[in-house]
C-alpha atoms as a PDB file:
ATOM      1  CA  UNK A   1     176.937 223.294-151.712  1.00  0.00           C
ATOM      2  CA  UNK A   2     180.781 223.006-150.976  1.00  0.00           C
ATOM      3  CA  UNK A   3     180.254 225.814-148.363  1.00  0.00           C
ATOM      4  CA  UNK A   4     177.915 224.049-146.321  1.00  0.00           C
ATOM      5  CA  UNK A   5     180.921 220.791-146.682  1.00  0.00           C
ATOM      6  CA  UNK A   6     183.390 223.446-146.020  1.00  0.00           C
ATOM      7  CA  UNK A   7     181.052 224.718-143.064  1.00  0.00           C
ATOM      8  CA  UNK A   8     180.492 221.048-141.644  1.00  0.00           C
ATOM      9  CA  UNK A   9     184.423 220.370-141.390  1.00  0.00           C
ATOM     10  CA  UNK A  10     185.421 223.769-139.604  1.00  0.00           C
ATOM     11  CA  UNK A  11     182.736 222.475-136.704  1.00  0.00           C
ATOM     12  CA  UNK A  12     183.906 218.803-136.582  1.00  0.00           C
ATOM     13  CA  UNK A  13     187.832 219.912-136.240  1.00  0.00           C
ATOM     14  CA  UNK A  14     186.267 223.170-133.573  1.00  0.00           C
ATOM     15  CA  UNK A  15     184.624 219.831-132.039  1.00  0.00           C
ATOM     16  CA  UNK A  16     188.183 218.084-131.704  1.00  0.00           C
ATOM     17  CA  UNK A  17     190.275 220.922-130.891  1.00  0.00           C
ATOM     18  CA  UNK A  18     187.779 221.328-127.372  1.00  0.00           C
ATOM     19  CA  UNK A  19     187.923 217.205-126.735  1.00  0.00           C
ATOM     20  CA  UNK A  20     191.949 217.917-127.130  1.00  0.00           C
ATOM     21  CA  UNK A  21     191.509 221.097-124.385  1.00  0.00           C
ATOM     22  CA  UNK A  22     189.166 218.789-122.222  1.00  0.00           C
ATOM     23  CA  UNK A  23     191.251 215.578-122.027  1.00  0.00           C
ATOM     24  CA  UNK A  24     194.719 217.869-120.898  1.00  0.00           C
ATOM     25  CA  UNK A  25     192.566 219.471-118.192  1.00  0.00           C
ATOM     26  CA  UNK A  26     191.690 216.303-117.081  1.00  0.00           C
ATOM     27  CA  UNK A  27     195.273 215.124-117.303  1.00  0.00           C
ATOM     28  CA  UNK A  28     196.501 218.587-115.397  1.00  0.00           C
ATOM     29  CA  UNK A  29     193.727 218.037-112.598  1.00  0.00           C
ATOM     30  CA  UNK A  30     194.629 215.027-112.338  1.00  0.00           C
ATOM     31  CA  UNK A  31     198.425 215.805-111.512  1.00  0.00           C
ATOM     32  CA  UNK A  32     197.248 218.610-109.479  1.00  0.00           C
ATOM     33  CA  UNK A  33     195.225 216.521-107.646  1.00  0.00           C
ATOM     34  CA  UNK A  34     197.851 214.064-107.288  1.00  0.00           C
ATOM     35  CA  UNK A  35     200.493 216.339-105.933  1.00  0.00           C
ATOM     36  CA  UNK A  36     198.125 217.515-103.304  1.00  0.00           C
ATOM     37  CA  UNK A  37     197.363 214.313-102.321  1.00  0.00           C
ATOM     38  CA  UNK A  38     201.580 213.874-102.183  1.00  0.00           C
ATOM     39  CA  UNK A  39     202.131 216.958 -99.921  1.00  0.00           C
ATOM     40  CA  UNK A  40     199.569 215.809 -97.402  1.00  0.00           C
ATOM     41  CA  UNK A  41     200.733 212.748 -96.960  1.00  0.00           C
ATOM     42  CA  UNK A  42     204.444 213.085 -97.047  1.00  0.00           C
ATOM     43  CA  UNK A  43     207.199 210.587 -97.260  1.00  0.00           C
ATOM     44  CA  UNK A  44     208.076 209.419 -94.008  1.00  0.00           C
ATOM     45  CA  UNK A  45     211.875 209.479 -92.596  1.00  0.00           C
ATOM     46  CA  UNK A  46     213.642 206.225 -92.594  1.00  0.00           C
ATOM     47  CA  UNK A  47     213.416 203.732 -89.830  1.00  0.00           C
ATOM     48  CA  UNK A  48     210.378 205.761 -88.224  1.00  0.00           C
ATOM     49  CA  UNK A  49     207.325 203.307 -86.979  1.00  0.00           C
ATOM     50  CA  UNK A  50     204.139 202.409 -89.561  1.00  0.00           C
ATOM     51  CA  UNK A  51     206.309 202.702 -92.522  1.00  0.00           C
ATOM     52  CA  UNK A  52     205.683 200.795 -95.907  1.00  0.00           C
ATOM     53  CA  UNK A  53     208.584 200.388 -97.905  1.00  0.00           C
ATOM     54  CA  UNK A  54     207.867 199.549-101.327  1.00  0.00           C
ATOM     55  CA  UNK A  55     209.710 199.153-104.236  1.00  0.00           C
ATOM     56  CA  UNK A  56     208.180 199.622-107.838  1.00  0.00           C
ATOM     57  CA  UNK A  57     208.787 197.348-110.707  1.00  0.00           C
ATOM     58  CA  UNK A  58     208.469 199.016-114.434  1.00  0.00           C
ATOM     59  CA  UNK A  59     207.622 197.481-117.487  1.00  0.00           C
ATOM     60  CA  UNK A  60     210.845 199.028-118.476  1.00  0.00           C
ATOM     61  CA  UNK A  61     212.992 196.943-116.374  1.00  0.00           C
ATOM     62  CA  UNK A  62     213.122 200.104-113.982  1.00  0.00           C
ATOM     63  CA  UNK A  63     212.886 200.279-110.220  1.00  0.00           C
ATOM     64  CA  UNK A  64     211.960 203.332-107.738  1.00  0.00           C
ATOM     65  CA  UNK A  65     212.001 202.702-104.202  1.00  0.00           C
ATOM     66  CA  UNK A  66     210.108 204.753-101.845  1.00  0.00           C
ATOM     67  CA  UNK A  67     208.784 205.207 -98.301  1.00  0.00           C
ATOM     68  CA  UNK A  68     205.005 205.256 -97.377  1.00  0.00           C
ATOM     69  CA  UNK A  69     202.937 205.559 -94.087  1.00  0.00           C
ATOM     70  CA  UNK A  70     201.394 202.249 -94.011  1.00  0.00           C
ATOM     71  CA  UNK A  71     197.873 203.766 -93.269  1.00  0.00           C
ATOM     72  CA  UNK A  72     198.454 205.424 -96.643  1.00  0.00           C
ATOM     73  CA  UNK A  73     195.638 204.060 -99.305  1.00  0.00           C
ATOM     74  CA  UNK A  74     197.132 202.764-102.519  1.00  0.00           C
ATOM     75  CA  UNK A  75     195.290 206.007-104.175  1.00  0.00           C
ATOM     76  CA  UNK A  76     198.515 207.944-102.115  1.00  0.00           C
ATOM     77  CA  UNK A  77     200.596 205.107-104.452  1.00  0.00           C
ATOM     78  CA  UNK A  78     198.828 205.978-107.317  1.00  0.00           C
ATOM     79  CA  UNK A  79     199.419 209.497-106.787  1.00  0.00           C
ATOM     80  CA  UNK A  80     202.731 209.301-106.539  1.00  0.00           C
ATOM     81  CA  UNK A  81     202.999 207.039-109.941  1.00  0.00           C
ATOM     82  CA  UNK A  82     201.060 209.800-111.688  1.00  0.00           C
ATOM     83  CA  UNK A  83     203.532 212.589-110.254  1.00  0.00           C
ATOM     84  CA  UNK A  84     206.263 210.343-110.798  1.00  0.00           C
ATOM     85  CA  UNK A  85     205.815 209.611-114.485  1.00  0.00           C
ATOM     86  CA  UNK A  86     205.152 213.091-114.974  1.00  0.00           C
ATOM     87  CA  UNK A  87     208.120 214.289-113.430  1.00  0.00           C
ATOM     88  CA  UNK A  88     210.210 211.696-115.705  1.00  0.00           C
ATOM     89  CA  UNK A  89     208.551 212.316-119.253  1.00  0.00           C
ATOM     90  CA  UNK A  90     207.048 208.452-119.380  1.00  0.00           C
ATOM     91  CA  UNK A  91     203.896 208.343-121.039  1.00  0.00           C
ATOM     92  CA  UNK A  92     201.487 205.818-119.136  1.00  0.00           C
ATOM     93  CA  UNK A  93     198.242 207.266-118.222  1.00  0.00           C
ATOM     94  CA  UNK A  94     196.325 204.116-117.630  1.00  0.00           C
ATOM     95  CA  UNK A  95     198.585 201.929-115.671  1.00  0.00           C
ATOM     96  CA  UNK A  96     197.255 198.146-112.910  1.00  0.00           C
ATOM     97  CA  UNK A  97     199.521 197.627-109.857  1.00  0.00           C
ATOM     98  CA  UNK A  98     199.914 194.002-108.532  1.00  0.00           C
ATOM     99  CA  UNK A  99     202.323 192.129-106.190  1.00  0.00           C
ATOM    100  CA  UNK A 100     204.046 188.764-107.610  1.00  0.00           C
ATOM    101  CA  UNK A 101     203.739 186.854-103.885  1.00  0.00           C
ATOM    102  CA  UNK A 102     200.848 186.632-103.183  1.00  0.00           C
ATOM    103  CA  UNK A 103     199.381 187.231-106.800  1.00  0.00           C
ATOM    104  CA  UNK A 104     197.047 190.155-106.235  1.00  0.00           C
ATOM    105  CA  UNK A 105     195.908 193.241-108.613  1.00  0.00           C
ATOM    106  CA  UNK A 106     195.134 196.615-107.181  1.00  0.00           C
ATOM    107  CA  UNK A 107     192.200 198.345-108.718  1.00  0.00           C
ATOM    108  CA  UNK A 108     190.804 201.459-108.703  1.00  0.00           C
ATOM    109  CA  UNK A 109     188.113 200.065-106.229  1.00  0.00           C
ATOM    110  CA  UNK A 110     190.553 199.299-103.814  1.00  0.00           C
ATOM    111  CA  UNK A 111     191.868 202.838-104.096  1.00  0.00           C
ATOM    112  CA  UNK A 112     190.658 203.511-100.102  1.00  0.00           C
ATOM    113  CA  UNK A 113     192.613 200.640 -99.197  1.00  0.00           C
ATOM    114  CA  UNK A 114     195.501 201.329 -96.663  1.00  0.00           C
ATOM    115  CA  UNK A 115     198.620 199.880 -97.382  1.00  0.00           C
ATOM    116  CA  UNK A 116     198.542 198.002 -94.154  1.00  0.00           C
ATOM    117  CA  UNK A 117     194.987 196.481 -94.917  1.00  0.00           C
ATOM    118  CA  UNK A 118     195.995 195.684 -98.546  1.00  0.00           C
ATOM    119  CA  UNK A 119     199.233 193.452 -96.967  1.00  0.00           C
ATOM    120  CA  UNK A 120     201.461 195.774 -98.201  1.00  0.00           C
ATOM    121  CA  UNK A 121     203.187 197.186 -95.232  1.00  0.00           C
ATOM    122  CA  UNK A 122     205.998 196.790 -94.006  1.00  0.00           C
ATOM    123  CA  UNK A 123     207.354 196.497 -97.348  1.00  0.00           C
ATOM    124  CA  UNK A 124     206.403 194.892-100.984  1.00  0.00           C
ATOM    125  CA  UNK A 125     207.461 194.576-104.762  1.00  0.00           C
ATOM    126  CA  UNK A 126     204.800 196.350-106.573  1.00  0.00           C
ATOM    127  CA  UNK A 127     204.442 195.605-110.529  1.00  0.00           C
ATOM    128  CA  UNK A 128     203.630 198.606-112.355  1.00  0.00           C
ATOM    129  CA  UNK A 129     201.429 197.398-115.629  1.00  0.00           C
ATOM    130  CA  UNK A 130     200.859 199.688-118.469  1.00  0.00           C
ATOM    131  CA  UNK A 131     197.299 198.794-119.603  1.00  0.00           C
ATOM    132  CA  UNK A 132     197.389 200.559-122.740  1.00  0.00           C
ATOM    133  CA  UNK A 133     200.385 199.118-123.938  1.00  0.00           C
END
């Protein structure tokens, strides 16, 4: 009997080991993903026309500043937030954007949004939330 126990607990740890391999290749497509999205957009040089300036408020008390083109969608935000807090060892997978004036959240559904269309060009404060926290 205690090799059928013994049997049962090798398949439920196999079973966790693969949900581990699963969830980092959906972490590492997801960074791939979000670099590519990165490259194709590009930052845009300073002072050039349909630029979105926007500056990033952490959690932390941190703030990153960087240049968008406003008909960038806040999923090219996102994307950069993803490569960003990869690229600095911060550990916030799940993460809401909002502005302070007006009050507004950014979704995931309003991922296709351009900045421009969302009010966010020519340049907001952007409130990085860590939903998990």
């Amino acid at each position: 009997c205690s090799s059928g126990a013994a049997e049962q607990e090798r398949r439920e740890q196999e079973e966790r080991e693969e949900e581990e391999r699963l969830k980092k290749a959906k972490e590492e497509s997801r960074l791939e993903d979000a670099r590519a999205m990165l490259e194709s957009a590009g930052e845009p040089p300073a002072g050039s026309k349909g630029v979105a300036r926007m500056r990033f408020a952490f959690p932390n008390g941190k703030k990153v500043d960087r240049r968008f083109h406003s008909v960038d969608t806040i999923e090219t935000v996102r994307s950069f937030l993803i490569v960003h807090f990869h690229e600095q060892g911060i550990e916030m997978k799940n993460f809401g954007l909002s502005t302070n004036f007006p009050r507004k959240a950014f979704n995931e559904e309003e991922g296709k949004l351009t900045l421009e269309e969302a009010g966010l060009a020519p340049q907001a404060v952007i409130m990085v939330q860590d939903l998990d926290s």
